[in-house]
C-alpha atoms as a PDB file:
ATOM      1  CA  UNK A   1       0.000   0.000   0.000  1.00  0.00           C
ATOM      2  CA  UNK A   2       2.884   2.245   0.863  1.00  0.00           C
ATOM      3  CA  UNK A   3       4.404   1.574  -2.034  1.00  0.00           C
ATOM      4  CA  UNK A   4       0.910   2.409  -4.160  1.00  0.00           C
ATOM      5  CA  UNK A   5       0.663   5.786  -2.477  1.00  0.00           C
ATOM      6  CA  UNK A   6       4.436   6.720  -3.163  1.00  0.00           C
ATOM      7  CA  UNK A   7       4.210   6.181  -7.287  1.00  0.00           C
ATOM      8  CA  UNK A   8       0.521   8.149  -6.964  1.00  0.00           C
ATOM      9  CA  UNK A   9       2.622  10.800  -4.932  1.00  0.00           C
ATOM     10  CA  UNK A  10       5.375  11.127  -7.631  1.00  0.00           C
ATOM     11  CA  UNK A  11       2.898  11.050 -10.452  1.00  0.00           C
ATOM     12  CA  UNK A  12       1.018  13.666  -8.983  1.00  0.00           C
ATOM     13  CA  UNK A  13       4.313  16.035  -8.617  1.00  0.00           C
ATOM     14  CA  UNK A  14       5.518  14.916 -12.036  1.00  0.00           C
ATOM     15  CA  UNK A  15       2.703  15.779 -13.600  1.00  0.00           C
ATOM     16  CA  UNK A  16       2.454  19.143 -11.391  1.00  0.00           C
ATOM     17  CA  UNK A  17       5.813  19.520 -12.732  1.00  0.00           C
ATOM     18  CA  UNK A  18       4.911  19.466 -16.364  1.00  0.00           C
ATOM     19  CA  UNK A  19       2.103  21.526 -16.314  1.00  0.00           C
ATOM     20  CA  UNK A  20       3.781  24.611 -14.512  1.00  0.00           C
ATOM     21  CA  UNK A  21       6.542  24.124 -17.379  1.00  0.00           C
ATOM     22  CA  UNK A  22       3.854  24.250 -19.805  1.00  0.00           C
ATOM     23  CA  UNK A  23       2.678  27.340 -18.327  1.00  0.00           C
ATOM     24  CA  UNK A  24       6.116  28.796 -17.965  1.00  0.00           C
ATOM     25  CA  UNK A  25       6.606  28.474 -21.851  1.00  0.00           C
ATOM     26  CA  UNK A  26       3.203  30.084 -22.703  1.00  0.00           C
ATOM     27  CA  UNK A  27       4.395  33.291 -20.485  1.00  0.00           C
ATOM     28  CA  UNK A  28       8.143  33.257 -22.251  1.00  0.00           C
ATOM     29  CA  UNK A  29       6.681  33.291 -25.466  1.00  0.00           C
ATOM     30  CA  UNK A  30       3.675  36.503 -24.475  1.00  0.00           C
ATOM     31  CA  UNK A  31       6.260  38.422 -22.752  1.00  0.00           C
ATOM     32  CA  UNK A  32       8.071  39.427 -25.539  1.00  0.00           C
ATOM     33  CA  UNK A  33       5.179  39.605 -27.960  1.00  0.00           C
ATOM     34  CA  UNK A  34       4.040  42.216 -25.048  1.00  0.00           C
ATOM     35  CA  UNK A  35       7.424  44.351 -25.659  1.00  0.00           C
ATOM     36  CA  UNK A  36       7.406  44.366 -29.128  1.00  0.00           C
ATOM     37  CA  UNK A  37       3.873  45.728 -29.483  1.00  0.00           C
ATOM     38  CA  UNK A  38       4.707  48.042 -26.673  1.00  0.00           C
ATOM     39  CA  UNK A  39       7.707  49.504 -28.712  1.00  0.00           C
ATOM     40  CA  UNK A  40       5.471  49.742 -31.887  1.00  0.00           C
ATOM     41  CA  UNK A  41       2.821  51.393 -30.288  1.00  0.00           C
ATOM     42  CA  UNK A  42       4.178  53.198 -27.988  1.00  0.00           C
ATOM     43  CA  UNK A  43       2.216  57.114 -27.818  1.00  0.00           C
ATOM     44  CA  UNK A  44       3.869  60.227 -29.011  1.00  0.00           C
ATOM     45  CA  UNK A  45       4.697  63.389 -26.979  1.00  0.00           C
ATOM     46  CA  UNK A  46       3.255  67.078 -26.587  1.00  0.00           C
ATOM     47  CA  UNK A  47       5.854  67.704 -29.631  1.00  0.00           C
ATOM     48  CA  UNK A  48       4.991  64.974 -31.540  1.00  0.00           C
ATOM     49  CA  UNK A  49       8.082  62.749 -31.381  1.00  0.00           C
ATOM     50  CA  UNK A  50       8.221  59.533 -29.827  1.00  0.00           C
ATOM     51  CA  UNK A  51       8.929  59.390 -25.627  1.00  0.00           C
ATOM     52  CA  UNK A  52      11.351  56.710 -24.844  1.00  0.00           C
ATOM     53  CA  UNK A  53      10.148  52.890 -25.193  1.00  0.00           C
ATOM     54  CA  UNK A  54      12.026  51.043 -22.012  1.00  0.00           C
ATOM     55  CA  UNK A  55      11.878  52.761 -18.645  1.00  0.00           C
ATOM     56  CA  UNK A  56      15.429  51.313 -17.529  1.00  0.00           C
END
């Protein structure tokens, strides 16, 4: 029985595993798909040229 409950335990954290990798890939690919449309359309100023596009 132990031994039942210990592969259920590390299937359940494999699988726990995988999916937050999943979900880690999804949010490396939108982050820069985020920047790039920032710096495309980013606004204009009062004079009508572009402000800067990265705050660092």
């Amino acid at each position: 029985m132990v031994r039942l409950l210990l592969v259920l335990l590390l299937a359940d954290i494999l699988f726990g595993a995988g999916l937050a990798v999943k979900i880690l890939w999804w949010v490396a690919l939108a982050v820069p798909v985020v920047r790039v449309l920032g710096f495309v359309m980013r606004s204009t100023n009062a004079a009508g040229g572009r402000g800067r596009w990265c705050r660092g």
